[in-house]
Structures are given as C-alpha cells and as structure tokens.
C-alpha atoms as a PDB file:
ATOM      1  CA  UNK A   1     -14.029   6.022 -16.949  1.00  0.00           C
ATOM      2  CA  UNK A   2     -15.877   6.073 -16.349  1.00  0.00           C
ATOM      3  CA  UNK A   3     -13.261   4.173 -12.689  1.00  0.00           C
ATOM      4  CA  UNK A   4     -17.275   7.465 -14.945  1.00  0.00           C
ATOM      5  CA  UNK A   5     -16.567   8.749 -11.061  1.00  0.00           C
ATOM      6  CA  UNK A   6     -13.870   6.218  -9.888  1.00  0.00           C
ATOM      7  CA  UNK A   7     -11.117   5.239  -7.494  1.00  0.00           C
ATOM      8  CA  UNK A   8      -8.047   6.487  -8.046  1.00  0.00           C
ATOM      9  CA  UNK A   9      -6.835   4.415 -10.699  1.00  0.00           C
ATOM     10  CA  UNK A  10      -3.620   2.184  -9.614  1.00  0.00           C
ATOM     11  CA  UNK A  11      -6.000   3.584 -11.556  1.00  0.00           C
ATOM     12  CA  UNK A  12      -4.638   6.241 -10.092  1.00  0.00           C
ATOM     13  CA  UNK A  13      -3.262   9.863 -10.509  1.00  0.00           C
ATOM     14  CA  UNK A  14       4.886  18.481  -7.922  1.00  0.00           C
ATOM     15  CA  UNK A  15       5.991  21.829  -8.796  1.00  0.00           C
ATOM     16  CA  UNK A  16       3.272  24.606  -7.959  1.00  0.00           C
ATOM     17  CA  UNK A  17       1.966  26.980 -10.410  1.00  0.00           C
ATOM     18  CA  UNK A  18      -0.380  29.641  -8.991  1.00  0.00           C
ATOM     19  CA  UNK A  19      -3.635  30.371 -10.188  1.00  0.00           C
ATOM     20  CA  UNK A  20      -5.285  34.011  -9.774  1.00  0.00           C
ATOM     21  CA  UNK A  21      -8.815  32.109 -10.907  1.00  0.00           C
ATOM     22  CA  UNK A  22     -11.775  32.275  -8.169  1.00  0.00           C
ATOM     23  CA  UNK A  23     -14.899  31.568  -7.466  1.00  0.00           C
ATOM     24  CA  UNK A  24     -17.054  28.387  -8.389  1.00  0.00           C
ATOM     25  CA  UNK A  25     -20.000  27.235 -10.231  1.00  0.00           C
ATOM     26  CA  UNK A  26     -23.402  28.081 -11.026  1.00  0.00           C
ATOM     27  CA  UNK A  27     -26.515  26.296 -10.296  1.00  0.00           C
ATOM     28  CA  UNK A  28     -28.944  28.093 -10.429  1.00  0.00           C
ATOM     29  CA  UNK A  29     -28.687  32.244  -9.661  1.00  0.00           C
ATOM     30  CA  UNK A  30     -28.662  33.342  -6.297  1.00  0.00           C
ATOM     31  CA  UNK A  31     -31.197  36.255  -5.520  1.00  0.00           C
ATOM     32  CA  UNK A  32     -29.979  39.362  -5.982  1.00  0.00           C
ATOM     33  CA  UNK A  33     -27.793  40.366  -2.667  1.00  0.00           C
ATOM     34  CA  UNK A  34     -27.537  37.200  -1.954  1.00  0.00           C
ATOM     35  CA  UNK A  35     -24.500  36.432   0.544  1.00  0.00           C
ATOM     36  CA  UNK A  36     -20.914  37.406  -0.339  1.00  0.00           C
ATOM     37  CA  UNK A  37     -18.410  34.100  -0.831  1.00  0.00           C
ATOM     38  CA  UNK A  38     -17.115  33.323   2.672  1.00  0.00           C
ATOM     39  CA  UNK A  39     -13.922  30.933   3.207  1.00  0.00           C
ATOM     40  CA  UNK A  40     -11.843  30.797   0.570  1.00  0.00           C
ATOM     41  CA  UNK A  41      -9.478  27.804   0.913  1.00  0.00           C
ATOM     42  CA  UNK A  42      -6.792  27.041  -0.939  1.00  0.00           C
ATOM     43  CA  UNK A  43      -7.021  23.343  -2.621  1.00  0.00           C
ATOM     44  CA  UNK A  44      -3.652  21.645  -4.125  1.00  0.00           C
ATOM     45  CA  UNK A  45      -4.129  19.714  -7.530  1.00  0.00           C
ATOM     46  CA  UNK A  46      -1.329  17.752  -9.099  1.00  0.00           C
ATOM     47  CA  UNK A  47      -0.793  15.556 -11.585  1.00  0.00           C
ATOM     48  CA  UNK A  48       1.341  12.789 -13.407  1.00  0.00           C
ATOM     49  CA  UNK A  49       1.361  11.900 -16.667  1.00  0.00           C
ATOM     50  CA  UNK A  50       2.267   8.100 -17.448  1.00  0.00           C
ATOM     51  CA  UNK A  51       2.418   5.110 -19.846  1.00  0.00           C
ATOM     52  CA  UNK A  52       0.504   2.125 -19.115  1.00  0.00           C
ATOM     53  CA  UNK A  53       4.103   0.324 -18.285  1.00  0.00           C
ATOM     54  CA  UNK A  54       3.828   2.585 -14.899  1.00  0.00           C
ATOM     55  CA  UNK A  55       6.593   4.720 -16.424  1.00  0.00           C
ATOM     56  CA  UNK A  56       6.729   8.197 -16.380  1.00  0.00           C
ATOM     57  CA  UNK A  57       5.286  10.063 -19.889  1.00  0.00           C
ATOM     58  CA  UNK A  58       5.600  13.305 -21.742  1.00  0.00           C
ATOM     59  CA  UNK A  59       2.957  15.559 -22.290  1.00  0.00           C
ATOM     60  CA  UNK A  60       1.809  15.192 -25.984  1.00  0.00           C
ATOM     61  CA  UNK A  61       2.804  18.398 -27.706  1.00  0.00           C
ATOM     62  CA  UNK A  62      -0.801  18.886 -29.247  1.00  0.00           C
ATOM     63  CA  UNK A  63      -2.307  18.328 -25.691  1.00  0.00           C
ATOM     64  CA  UNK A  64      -0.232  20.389 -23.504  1.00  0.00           C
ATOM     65  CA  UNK A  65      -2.711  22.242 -21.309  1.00  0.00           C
ATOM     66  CA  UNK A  66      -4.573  20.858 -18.412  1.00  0.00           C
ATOM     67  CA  UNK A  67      -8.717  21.528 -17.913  1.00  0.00           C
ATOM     68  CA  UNK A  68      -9.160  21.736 -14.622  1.00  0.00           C
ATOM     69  CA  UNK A  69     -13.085  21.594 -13.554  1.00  0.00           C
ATOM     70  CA  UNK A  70     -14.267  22.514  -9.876  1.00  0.00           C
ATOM     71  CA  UNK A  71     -18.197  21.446  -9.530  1.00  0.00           C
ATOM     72  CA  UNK A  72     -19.939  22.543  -6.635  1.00  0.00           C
ATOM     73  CA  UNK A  73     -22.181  20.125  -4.801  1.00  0.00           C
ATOM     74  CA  UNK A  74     -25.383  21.266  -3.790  1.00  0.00           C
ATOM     75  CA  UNK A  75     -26.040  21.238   0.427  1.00  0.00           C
ATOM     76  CA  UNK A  76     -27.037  17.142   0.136  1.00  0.00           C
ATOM     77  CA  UNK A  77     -23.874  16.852  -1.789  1.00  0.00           C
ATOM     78  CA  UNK A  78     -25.110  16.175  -5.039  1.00  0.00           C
ATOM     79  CA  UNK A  79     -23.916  17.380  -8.687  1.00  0.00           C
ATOM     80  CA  UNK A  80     -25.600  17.040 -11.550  1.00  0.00           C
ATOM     81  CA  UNK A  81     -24.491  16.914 -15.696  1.00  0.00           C
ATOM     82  CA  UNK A  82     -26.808  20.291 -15.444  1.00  0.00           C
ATOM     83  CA  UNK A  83     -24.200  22.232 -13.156  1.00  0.00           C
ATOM     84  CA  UNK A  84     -21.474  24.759 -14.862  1.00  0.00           C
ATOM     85  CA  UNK A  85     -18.060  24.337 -13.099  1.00  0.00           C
ATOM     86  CA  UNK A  86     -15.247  26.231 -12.225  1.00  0.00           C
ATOM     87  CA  UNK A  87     -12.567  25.845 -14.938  1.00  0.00           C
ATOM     88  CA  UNK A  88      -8.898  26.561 -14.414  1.00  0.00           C
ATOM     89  CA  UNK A  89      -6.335  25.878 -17.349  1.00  0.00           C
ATOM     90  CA  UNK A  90      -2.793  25.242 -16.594  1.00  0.00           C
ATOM     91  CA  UNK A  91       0.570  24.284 -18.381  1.00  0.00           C
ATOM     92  CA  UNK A  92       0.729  20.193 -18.788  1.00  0.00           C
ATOM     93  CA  UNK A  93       4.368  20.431 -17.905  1.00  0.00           C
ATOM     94  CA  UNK A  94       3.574  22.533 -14.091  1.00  0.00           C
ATOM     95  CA  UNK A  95       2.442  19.124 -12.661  1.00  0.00           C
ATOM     96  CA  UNK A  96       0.320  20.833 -10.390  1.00  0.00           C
ATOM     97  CA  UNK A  97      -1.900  24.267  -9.945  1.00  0.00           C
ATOM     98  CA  UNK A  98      -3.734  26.246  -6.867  1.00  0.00           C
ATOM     99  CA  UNK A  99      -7.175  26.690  -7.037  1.00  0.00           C
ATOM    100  CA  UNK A 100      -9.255  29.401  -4.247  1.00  0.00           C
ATOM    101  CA  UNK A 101     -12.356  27.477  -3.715  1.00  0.00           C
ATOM    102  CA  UNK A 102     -15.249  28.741  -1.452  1.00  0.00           C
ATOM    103  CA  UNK A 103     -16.931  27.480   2.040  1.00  0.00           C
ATOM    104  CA  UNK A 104     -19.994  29.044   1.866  1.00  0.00           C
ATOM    105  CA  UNK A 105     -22.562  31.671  -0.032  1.00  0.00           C
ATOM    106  CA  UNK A 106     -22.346  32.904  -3.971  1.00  0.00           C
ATOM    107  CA  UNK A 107     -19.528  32.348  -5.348  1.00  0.00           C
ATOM    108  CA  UNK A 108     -18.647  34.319  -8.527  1.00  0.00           C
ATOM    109  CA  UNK A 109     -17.291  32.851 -11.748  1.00  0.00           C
ATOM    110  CA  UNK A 110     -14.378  33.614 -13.276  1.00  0.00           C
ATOM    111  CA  UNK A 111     -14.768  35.671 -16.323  1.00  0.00           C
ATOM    112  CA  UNK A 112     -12.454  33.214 -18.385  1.00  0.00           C
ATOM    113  CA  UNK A 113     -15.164  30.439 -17.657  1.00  0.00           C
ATOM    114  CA  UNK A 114     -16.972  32.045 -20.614  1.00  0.00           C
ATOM    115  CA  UNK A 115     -20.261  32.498 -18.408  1.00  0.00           C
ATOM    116  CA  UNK A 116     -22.397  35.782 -18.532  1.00  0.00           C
ATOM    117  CA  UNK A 117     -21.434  38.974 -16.484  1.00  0.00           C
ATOM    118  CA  UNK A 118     -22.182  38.343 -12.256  1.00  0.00           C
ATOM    119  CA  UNK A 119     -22.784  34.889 -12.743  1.00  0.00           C
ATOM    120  CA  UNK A 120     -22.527  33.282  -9.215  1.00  0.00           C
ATOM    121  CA  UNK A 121     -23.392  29.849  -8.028  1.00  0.00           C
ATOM    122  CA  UNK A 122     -24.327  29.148  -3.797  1.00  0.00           C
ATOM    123  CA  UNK A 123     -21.637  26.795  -2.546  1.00  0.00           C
ATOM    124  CA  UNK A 124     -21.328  25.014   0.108  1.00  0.00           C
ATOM    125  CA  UNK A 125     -18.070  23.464   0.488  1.00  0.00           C
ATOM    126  CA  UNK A 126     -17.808  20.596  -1.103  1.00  0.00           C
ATOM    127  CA  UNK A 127     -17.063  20.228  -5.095  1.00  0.00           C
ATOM    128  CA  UNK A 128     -16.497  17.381  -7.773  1.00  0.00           C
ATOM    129  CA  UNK A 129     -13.231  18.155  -9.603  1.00  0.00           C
ATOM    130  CA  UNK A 130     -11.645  16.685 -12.316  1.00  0.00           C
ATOM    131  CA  UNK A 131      -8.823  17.164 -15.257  1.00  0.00           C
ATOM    132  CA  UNK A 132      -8.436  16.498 -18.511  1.00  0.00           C
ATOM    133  CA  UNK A 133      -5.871  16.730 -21.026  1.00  0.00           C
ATOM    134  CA  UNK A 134      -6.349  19.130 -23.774  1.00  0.00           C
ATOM    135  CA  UNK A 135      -5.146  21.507 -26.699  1.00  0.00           C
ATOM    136  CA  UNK A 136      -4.821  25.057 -25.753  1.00  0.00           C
ATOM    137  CA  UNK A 137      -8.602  26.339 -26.030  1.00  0.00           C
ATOM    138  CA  UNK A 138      -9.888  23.581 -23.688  1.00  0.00           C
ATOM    139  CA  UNK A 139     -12.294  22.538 -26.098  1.00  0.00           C
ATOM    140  CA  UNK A 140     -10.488  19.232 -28.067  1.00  0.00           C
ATOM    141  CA  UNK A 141      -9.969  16.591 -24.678  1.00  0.00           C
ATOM    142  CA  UNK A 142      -7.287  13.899 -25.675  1.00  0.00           C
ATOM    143  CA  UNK A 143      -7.886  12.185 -22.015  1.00  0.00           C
ATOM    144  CA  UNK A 144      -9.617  12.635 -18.878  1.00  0.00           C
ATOM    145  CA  UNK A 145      -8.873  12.006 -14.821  1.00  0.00           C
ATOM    146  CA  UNK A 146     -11.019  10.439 -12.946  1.00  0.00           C
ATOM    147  CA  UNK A 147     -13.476  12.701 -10.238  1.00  0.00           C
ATOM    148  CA  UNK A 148     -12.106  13.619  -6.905  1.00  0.00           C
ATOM    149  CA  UNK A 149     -14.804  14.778  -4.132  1.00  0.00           C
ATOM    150  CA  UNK A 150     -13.238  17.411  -2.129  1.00  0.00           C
ATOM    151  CA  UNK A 151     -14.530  18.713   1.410  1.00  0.00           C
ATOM    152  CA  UNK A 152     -12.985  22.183   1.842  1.00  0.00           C
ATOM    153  CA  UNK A 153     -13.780  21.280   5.360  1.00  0.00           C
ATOM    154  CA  UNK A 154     -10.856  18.698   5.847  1.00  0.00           C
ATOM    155  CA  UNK A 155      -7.597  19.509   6.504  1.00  0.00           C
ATOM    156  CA  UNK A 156      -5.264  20.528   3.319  1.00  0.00           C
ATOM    157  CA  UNK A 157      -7.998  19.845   0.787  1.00  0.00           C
ATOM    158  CA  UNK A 158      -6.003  18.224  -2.345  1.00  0.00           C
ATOM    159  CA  UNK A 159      -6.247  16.209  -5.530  1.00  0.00           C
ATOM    160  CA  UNK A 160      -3.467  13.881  -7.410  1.00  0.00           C
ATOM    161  CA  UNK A 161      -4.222  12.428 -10.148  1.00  0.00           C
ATOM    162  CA  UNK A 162      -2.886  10.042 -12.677  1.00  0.00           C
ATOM    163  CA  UNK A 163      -3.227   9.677 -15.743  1.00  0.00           C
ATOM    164  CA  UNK A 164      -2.921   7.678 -18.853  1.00  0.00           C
ATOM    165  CA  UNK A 165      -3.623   8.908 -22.287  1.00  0.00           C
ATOM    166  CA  UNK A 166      -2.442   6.273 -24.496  1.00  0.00           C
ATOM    167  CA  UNK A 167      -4.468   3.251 -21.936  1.00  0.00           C
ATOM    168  CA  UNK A 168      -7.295   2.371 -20.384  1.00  0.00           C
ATOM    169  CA  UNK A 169      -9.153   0.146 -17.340  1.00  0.00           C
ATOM    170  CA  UNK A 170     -11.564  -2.636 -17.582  1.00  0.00           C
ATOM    171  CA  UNK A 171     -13.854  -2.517 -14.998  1.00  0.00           C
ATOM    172  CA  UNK A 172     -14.866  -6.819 -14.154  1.00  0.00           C
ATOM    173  CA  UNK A 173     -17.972  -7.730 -12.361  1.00  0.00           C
ATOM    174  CA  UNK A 174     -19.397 -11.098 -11.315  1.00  0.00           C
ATOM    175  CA  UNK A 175     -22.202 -13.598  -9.827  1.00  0.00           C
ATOM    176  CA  UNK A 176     -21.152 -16.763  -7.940  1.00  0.00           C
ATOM    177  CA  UNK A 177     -24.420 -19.870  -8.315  1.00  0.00           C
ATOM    178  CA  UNK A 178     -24.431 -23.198  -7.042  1.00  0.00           C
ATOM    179  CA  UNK A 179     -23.925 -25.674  -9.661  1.00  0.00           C
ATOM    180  CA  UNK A 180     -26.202 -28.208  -7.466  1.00  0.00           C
ATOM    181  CA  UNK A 181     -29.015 -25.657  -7.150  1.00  0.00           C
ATOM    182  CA  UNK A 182     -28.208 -23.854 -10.023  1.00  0.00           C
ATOM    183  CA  UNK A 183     -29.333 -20.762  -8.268  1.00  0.00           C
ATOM    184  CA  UNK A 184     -26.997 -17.569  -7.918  1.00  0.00           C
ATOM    185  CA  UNK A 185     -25.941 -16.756  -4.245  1.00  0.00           C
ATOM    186  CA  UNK A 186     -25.901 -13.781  -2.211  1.00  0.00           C
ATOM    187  CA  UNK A 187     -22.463 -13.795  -0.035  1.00  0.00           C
ATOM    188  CA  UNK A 188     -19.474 -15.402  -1.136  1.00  0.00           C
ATOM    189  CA  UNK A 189     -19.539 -17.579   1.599  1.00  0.00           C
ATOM    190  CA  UNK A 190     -22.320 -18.863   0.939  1.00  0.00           C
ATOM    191  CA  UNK A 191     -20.237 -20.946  -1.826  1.00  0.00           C
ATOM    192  CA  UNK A 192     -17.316 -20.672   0.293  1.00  0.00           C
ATOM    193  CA  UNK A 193     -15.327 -18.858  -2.557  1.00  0.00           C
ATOM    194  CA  UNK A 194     -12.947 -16.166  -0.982  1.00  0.00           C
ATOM    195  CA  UNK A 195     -10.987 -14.262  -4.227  1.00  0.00           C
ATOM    196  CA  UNK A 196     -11.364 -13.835  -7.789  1.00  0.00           C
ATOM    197  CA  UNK A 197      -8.999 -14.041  -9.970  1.00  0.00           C
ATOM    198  CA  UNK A 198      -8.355 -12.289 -13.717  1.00  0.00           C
ATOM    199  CA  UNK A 199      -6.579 -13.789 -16.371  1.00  0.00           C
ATOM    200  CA  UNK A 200      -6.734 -12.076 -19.461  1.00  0.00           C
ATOM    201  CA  UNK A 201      -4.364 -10.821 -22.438  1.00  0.00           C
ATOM    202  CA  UNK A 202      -4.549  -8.999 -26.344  1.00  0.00           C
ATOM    203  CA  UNK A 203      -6.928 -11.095 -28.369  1.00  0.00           C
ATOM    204  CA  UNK A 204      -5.109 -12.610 -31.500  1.00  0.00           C
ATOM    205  CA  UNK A 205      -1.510 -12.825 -30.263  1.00  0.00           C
ATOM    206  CA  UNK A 206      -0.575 -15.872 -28.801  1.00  0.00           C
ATOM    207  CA  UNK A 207       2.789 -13.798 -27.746  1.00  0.00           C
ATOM    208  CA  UNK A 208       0.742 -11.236 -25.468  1.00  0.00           C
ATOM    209  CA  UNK A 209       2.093 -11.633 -21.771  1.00  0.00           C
ATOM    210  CA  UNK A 210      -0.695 -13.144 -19.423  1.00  0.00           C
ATOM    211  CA  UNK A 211      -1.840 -10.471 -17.383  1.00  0.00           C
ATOM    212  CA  UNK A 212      -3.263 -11.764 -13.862  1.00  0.00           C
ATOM    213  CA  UNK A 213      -5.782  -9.499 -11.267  1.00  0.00           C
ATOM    214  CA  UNK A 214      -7.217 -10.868  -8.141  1.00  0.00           C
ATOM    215  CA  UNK A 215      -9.538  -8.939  -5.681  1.00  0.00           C
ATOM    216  CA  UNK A 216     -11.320 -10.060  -2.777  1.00  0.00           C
ATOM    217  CA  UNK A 217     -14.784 -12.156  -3.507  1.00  0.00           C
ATOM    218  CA  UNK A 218     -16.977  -9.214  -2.038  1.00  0.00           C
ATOM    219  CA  UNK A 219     -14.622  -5.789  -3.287  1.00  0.00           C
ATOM    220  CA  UNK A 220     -16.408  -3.445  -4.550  1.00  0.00           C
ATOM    221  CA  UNK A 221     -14.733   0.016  -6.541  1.00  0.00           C
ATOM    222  CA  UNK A 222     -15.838   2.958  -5.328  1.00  0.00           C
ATOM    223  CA  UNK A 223     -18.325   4.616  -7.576  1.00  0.00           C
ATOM    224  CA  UNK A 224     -19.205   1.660  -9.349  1.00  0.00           C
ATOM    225  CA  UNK A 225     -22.711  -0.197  -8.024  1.00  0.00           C
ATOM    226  CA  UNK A 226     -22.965  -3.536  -7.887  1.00  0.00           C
ATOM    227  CA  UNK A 227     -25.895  -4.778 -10.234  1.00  0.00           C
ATOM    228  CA  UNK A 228     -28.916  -7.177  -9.292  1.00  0.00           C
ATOM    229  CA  UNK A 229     -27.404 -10.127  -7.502  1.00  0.00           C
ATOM    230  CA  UNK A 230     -23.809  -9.260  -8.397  1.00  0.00           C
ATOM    231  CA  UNK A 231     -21.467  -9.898  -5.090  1.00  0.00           C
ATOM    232  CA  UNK A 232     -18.506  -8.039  -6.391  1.00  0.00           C
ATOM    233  CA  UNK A 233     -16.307  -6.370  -8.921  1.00  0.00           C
ATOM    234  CA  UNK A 234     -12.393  -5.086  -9.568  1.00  0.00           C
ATOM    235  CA  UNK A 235     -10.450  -2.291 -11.655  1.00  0.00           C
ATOM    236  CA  UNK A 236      -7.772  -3.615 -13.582  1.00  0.00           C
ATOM    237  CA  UNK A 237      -4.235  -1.921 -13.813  1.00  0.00           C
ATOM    238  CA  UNK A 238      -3.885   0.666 -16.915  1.00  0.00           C
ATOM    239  CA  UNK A 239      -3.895  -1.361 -20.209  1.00  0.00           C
ATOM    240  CA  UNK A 240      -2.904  -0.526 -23.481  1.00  0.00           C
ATOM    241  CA  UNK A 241      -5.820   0.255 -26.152  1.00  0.00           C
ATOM    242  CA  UNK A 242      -7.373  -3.154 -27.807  1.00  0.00           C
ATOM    243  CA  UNK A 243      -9.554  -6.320 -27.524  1.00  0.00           C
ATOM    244  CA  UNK A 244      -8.787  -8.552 -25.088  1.00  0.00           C
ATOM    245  CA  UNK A 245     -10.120 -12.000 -24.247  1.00  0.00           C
ATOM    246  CA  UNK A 246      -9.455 -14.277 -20.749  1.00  0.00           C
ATOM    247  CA  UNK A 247     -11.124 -16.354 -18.176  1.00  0.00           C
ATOM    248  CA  UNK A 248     -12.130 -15.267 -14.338  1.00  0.00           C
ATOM    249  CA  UNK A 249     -11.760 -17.695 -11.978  1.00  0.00           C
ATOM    250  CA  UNK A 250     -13.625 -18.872  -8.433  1.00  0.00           C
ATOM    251  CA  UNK A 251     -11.127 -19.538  -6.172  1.00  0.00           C
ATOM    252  CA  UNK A 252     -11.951 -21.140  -2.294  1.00  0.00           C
ATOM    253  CA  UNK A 253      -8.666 -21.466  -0.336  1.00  0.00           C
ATOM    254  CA  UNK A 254      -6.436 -20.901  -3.677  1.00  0.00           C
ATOM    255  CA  UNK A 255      -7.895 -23.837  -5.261  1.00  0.00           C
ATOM    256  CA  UNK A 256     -10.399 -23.132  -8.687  1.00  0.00           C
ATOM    257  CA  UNK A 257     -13.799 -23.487  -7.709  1.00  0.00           C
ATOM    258  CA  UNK A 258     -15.519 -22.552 -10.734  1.00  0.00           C
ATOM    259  CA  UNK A 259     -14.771 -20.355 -14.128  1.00  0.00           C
ATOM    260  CA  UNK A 260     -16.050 -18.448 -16.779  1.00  0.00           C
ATOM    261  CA  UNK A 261     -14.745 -16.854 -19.777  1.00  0.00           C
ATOM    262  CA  UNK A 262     -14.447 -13.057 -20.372  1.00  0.00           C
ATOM    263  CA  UNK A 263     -13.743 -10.641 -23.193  1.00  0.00           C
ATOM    264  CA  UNK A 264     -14.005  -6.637 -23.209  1.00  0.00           C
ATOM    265  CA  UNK A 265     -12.299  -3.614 -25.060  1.00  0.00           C
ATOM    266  CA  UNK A 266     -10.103  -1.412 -23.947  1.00  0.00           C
ATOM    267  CA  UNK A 267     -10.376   2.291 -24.945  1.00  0.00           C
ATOM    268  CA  UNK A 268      -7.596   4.788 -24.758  1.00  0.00           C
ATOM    269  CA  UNK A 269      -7.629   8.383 -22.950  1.00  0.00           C
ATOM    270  CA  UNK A 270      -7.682   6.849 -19.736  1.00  0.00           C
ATOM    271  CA  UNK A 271     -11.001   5.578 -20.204  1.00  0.00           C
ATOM    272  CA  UNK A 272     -13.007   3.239 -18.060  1.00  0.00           C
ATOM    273  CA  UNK A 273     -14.384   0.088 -19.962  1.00  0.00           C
ATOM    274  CA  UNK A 274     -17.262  -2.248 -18.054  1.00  0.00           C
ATOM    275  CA  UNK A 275     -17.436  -5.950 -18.693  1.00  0.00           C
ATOM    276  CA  UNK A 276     -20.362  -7.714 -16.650  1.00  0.00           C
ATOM    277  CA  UNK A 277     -23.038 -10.639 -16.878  1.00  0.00           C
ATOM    278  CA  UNK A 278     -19.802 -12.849 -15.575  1.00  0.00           C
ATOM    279  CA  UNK A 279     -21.265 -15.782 -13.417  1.00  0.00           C
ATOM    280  CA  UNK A 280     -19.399 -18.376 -12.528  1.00  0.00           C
ATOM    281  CA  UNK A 281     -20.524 -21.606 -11.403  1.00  0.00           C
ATOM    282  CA  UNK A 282     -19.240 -23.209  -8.093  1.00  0.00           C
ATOM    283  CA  UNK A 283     -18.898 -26.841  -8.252  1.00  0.00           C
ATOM    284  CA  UNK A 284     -19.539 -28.999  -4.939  1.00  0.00           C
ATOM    285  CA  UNK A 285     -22.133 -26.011  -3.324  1.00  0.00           C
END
C-alpha cells in the first residue's frame, strides 16, 4: 500500500499464541473517572508469509517479529495519523496472536506501548489494525499488511492477513472517451465497453512472462477512490520488485475496443504502487 488501506490483497493475507496485552489507544485523555473499559472481546489475528509465486515463505531471520497495531476509531468511525494504537509484538513463526480489545469506555494502554503512566483512550468498538514485519524492537519495518476494520460487534471478530515482503501491487486506474466526440464518458456503457484488461511484464527483458489482469469496466478496490471522471480501477496479483511496462485494453464483448499504454514501478515490502491518467479511447462511440 497503500491496497494505503486496501482489500485484502489476492492481495491478500494458524497456530495460536496468547497475548496477556490489553487495552487500546489514546486519543485524546478521558476526564479523570471517566468510565472503566467494558466488553472485552477477544479478536483472532493470523498471518501468512509468502513469495510473490503464491508459495509459502520463511520469515527473514532479521525480521522475525510481528507489529501488531490496534487503532481505535472514534464514535463516527474515523482514525486519524494523530491516534496512538495498541501495539502487540509476536513471534513471526506463531502465525497468529490473541488480542483483548474493548466495546466501550477508557481503555488503558499497555505499559509496553511505551506511552506515559494511566494513559487511556475512549473506545468504542471498532479499531483499524494492521501488521508489519519487523526486527525485534519494532522500530526497523521490513514490510507491512494491509488495514483490516474490525467491529467487535460482529460475531468472532478476526483478521488474516497476507503478506509479501520481497513484492508488491500496482494499483491501475482508467477513463473510457469517445473517439467521435473525443469527450470522456461517465458509465461504461455508455461506450458499451464491459472489462478491462492488463497486459504488462519487467521492462527490458524480452524473456519476462506476459502477465494478464482483467476486472470488470466499473470495479472499484476498496479503499481506493476513483478520481475526477475515472469509471474504474483493479489491484494486480503480488509482483516481484521492478519497472514494468504494458498496454490496458477496452474490451466490448471480448473484442478490443480501444488501448493505451501503461508503465509503473513496483516496490517491495508488500507495498501498494498507483498508476493512473490511463484513458483509453473507444473507437466507433
């Protein structure tokens, strides 16, 4: 990311390993005798590690421990870069940890999260969390997971995640305009164009294998907005690190409409690239 907040990746990504950690996150400090923490609930987080093959990986022996962050929404739901999470760290190799989240009132921190004395945050049952691969401290992040909302409220809160520190996604977007008019459109079917599809591969090797995406005219990935006249956009599949060039292609009833070409990086730590200002002209509309 950043799918920064995201889908889970085909993006996307169980032994148990118990946690004593409580509590959750500060936003600003409740006044003093403010409301115990009511309803703690138990929330399951797992994990895979993987290659961008779709194979299963080690975890890196200088990036063995796993930075879990819990951030509490606010009662509209929203977090902000401002808020201090929850932070759990747990053995890489576990695959999975238990974290006590709260329902309701202040919630204390837990006195590893480094935080002063008492602090407490109001919660309200819903949180952001998120994981990221790291050295032992917590501090040095070799790659991060993309960010789960979880309702405390639904039945057997949980996050799985996957993720891929030696790849990354491309996030596509793209415009459809009539090549008569030459005016962009609003619906695909206004150009009667019903998929897009992706062809891309490494930049300077003629060898690289064609790699081919196609998503619906009008998909959309979750936490992604679509920009000023853009009708829709797609997450690729996890890509090894590099620059890669291609062409995205119109197509109405599997037959090419119109095409344009495309080139973006990819970054590694299972990071989220964007590649936009792809319009595509549809001939005959």
């Amino acid at each position: 990311m950043t799918l920064d907040r995201w889908l889970s990746a085909p993006l996307a990504v169980t032994l148990w390993l118990a946690t004593a950690s409580t509590g959750c996150l500060i936003k600003a400090d409740p006044p003093a005798g403010g409301p115990s923490p009511r309803g703690a609930t138990q929330v399951a987080v797992s994990w895979a590690i993987k290659d961008v093959s779709g194979a299963a990986a080690s975890c890196d022996a200088a990036f063995a421990t796993v930075k879990i962050t819990a951030t509490a929404a606010d009662q509209d739901g929203v977090v902000t870069a401002r808020d201090e999470p929850f932070v759990t760290l747990a053995p890489c190799s576990a695959g999975s940890a238990m974290l006590t989240l709260f329902q309701s009132g202040a919630a204390p921190h837990d006195a590893d999260d480094g935080l002063d004395p008492g602090a407490t945050t109001l919660v309200y049952g819903r949180y952001e969390i998120a994981l990221a691969l790291t050295e032992p401290t917590g501090e040095v992040t070799q790659a991060e997971s993309f960010v789960y909302d979880v309702d405390l409220k639904a039945a057997a809160p949980a996050v799985t995640a996957t993720i891929y520190p030696h790849g990354g996604f491309v996030v596509v977007d793209w415009r459809l305009a009539s090549r008569q008019s030459g005016k962009l459109v609003s619906t695909c079917a206004a150009v009667a164009v019903d998929a897009i599809e992706h062809r891309y591969r490494l930049d300077n090797d003629d060898a690289a294998p064609l790699i081919v995406d196609r998503y619906p005219c009008e998909h959309v990935v979750p936490g992604y907005e679509l920009g000023d006249q853009t009708i829709g956009n797609g997450m690729s599949r996890a890509l090894a690190p590099g620059d890669y060039i291609g062409k995205m292609y119109a197509l109405s009833g599997g037959v090419e409409a119109g095409s344009v070409e495309t080139s973006f990086r990819i970054e590694d730590g299972n990071a989220v690239s964007e590649s936009g200002g792809n319009d595509l002209e549809i001939a005959g509309r």
